[in-house]
C-alpha atoms as a PDB file:
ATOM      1  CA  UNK A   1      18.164 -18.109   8.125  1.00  0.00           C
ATOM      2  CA  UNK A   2      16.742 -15.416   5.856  1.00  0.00           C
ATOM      3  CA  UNK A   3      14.671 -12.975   7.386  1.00  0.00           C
ATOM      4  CA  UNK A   4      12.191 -10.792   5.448  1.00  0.00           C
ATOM      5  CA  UNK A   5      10.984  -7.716   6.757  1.00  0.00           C
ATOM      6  CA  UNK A   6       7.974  -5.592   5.411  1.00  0.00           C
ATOM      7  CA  UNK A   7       6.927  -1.766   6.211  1.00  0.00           C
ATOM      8  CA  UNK A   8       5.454   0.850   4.244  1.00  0.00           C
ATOM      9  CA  UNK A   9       1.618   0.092   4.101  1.00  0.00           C
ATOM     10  CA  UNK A  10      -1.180   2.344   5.605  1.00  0.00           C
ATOM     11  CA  UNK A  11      -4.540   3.611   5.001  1.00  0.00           C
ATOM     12  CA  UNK A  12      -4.871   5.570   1.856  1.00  0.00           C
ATOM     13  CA  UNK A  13      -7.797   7.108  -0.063  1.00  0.00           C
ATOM     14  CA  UNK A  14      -8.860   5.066  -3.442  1.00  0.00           C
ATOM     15  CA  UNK A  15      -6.716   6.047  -6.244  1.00  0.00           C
ATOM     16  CA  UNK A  16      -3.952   7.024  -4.504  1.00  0.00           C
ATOM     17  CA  UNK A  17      -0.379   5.290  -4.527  1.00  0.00           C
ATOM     18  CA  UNK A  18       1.618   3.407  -2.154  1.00  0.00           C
ATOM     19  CA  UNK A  19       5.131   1.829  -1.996  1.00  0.00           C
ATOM     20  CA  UNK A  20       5.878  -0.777   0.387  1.00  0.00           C
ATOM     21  CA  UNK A  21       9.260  -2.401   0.915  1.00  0.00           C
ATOM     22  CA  UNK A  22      11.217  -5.336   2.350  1.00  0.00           C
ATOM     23  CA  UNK A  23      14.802  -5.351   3.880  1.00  0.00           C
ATOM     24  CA  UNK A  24      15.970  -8.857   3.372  1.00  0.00           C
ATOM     25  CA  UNK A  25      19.118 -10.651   5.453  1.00  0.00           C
ATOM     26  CA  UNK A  26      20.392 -13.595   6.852  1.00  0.00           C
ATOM     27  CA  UNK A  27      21.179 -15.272   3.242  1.00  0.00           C
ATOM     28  CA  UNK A  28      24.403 -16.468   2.555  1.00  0.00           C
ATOM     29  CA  UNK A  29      23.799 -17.249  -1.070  1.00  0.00           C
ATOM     30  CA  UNK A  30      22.206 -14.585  -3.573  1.00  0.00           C
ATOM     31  CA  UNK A  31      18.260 -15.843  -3.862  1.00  0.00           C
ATOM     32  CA  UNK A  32      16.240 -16.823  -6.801  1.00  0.00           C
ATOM     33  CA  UNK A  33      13.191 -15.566  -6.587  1.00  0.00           C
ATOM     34  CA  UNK A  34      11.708 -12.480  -4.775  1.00  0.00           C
ATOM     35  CA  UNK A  35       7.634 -11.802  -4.372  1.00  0.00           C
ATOM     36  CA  UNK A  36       4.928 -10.417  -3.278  1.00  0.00           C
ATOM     37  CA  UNK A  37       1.631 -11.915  -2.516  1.00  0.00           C
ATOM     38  CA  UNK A  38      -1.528 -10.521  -0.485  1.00  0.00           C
ATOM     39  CA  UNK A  39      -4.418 -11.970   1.620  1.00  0.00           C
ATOM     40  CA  UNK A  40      -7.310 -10.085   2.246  1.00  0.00           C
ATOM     41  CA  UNK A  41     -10.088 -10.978   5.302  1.00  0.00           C
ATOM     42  CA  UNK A  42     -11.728 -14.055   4.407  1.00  0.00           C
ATOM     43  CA  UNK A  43     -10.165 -14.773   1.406  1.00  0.00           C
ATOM     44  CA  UNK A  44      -7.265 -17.291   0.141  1.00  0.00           C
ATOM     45  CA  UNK A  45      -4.029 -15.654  -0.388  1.00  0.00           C
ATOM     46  CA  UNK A  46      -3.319 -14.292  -4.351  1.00  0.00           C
ATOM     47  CA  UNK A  47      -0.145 -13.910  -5.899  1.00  0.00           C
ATOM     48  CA  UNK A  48       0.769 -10.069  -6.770  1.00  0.00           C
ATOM     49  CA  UNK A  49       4.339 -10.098  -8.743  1.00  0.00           C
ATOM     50  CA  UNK A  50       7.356 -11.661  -8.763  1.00  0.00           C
ATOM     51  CA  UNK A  51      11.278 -11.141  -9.739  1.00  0.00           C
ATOM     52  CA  UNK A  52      14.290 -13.435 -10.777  1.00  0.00           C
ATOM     53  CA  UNK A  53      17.268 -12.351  -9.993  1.00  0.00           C
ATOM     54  CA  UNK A  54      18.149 -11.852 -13.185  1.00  0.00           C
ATOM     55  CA  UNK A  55      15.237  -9.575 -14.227  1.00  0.00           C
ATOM     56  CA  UNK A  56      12.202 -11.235 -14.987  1.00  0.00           C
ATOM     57  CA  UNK A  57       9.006  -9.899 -13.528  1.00  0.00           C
ATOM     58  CA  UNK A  58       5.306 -11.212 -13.542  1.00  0.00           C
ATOM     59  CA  UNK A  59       2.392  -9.491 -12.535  1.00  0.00           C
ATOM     60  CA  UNK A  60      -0.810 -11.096 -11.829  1.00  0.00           C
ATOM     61  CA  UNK A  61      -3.592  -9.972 -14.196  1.00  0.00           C
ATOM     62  CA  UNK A  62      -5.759  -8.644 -11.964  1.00  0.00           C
ATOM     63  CA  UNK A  63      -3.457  -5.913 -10.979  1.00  0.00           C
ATOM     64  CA  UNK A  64      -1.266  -5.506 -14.828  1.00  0.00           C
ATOM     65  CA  UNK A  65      -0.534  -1.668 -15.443  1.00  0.00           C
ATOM     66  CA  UNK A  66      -1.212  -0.800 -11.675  1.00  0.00           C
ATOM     67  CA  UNK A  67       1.980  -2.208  -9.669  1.00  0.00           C
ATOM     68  CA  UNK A  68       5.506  -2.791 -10.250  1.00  0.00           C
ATOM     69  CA  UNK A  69       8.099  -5.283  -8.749  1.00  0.00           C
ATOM     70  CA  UNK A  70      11.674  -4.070  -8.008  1.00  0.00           C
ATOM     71  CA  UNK A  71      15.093  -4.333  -6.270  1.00  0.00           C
ATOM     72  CA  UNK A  72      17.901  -2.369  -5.056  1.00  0.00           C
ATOM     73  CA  UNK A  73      20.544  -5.055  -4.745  1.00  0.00           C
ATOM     74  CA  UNK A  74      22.618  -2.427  -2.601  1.00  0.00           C
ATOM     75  CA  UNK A  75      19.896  -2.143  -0.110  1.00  0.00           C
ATOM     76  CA  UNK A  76      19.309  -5.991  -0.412  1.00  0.00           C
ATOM     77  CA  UNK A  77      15.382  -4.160  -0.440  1.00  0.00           C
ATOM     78  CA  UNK A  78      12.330  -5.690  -2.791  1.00  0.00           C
ATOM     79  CA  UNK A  79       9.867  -3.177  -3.362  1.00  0.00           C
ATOM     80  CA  UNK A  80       6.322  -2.967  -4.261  1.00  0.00           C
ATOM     81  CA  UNK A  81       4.702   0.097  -5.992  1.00  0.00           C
ATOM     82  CA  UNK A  82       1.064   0.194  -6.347  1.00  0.00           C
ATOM     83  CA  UNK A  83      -0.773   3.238  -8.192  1.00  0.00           C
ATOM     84  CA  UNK A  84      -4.443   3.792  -8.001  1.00  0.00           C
ATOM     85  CA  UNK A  85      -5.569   1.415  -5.182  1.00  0.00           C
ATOM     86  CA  UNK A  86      -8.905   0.292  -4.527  1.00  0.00           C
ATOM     87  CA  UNK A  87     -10.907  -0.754  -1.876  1.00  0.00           C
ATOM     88  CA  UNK A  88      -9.989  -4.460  -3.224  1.00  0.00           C
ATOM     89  CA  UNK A  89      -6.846  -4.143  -2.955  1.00  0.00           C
ATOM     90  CA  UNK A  90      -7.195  -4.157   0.717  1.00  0.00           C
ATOM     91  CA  UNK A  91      -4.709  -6.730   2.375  1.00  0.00           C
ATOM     92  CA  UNK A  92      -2.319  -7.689   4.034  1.00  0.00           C
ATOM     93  CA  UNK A  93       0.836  -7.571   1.508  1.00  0.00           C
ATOM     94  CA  UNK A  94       3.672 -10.819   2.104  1.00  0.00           C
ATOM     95  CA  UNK A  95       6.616 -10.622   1.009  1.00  0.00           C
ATOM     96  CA  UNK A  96       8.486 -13.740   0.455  1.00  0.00           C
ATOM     97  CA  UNK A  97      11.494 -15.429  -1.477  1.00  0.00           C
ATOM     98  CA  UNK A  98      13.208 -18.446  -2.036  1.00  0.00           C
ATOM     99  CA  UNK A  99      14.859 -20.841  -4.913  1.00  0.00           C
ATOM    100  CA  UNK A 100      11.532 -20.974  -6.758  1.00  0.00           C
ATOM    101  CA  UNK A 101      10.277 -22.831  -9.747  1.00  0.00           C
ATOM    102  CA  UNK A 102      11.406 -21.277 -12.854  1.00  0.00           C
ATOM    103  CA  UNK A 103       9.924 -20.949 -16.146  1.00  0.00           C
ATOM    104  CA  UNK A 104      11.790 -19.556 -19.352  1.00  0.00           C
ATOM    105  CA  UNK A 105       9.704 -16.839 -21.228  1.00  0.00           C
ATOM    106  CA  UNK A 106      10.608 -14.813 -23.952  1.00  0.00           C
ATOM    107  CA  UNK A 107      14.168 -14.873 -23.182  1.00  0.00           C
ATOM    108  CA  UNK A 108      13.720 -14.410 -19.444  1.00  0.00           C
ATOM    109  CA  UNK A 109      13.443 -15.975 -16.522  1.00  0.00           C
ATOM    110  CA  UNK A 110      10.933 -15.840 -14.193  1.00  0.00           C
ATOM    111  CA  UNK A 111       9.610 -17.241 -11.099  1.00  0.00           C
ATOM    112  CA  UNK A 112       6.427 -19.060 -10.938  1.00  0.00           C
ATOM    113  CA  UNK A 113       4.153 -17.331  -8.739  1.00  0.00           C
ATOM    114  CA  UNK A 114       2.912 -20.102  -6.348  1.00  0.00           C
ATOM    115  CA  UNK A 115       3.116 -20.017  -2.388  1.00  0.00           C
ATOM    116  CA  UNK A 116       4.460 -23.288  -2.677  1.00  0.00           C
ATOM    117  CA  UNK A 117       7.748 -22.606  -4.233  1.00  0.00           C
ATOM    118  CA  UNK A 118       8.924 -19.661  -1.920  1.00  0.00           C
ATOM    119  CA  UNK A 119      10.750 -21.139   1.656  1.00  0.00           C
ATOM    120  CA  UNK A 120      10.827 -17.606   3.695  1.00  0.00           C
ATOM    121  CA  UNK A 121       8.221 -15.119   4.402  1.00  0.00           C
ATOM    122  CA  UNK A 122       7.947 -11.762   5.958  1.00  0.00           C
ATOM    123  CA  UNK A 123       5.510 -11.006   8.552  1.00  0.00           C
ATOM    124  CA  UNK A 124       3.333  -8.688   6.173  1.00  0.00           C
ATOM    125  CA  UNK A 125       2.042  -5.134   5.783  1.00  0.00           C
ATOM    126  CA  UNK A 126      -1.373  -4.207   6.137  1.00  0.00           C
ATOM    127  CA  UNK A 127      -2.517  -1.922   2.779  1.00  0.00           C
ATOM    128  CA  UNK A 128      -6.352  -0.359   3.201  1.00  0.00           C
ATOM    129  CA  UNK A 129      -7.893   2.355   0.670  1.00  0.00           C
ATOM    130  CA  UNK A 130     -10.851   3.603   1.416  1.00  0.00           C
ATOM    131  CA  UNK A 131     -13.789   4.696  -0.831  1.00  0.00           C
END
């Protein structure tokens, strides 16, 4: 059973940066797809990035230029990094993976960003900035 396992959120002042991370274990076969998704109060959950195990990224638009998606392989960590947050990017960050549905994209793979398609989740993070 793969477990996911979040940390690295907090309260930060708008503008301001944060990284937050997930330790993945329990696989015994490499995964597909890796992700990141976030649910703020009241509102449906929203897709932030994802990343193939071979490389390919996407980034949702509303957040394109702001965060990026990566993976140290020999930490079996997925990482988040978000620059210049905003009061609306208040959440709860998920972290999730699975076999995904793949799509083939200017030479890359990458992994459709739907809840659907990802089997394990992490409990989340919560990430506030402030005004």
């Amino acid at each position: 059973q793969v477990q996911l396992v979040e940390s690295g959120g907090g309260s930060v002042q708008a503008g301001e940066s944060l990284r937050v991370s997930c330790v993945a274990s329990g696989y015994t076969a490499p995964i597909t797809c890796m992700g990141w998704f976030r649910q703020a109060p009241g509102k449906d959950d929203e897709e932030v990035a994802t990343v193939h195990n071979s490389g390919g990224t996407y980034y949702t638009d509303s957040m394109k230029g702001r965060i990026t998606i990566s993976k140290d392989n020999s930490k079996n960590t997925l990482y988040l990094q978000i620059q210049s947050l905003q009061p609306e990017d208040t959440a709860m960050y998920y972290c999730a993976a699975g076999q995904g549905r793949l799509s083939y994209r200017g030479g890359l793979w990458i992994c459709d960003p739907e809840v659907r398609f990802f089997d394990y989740w992490g409990q989340g993070t919560q990430v506030t900035a402030s005004s």
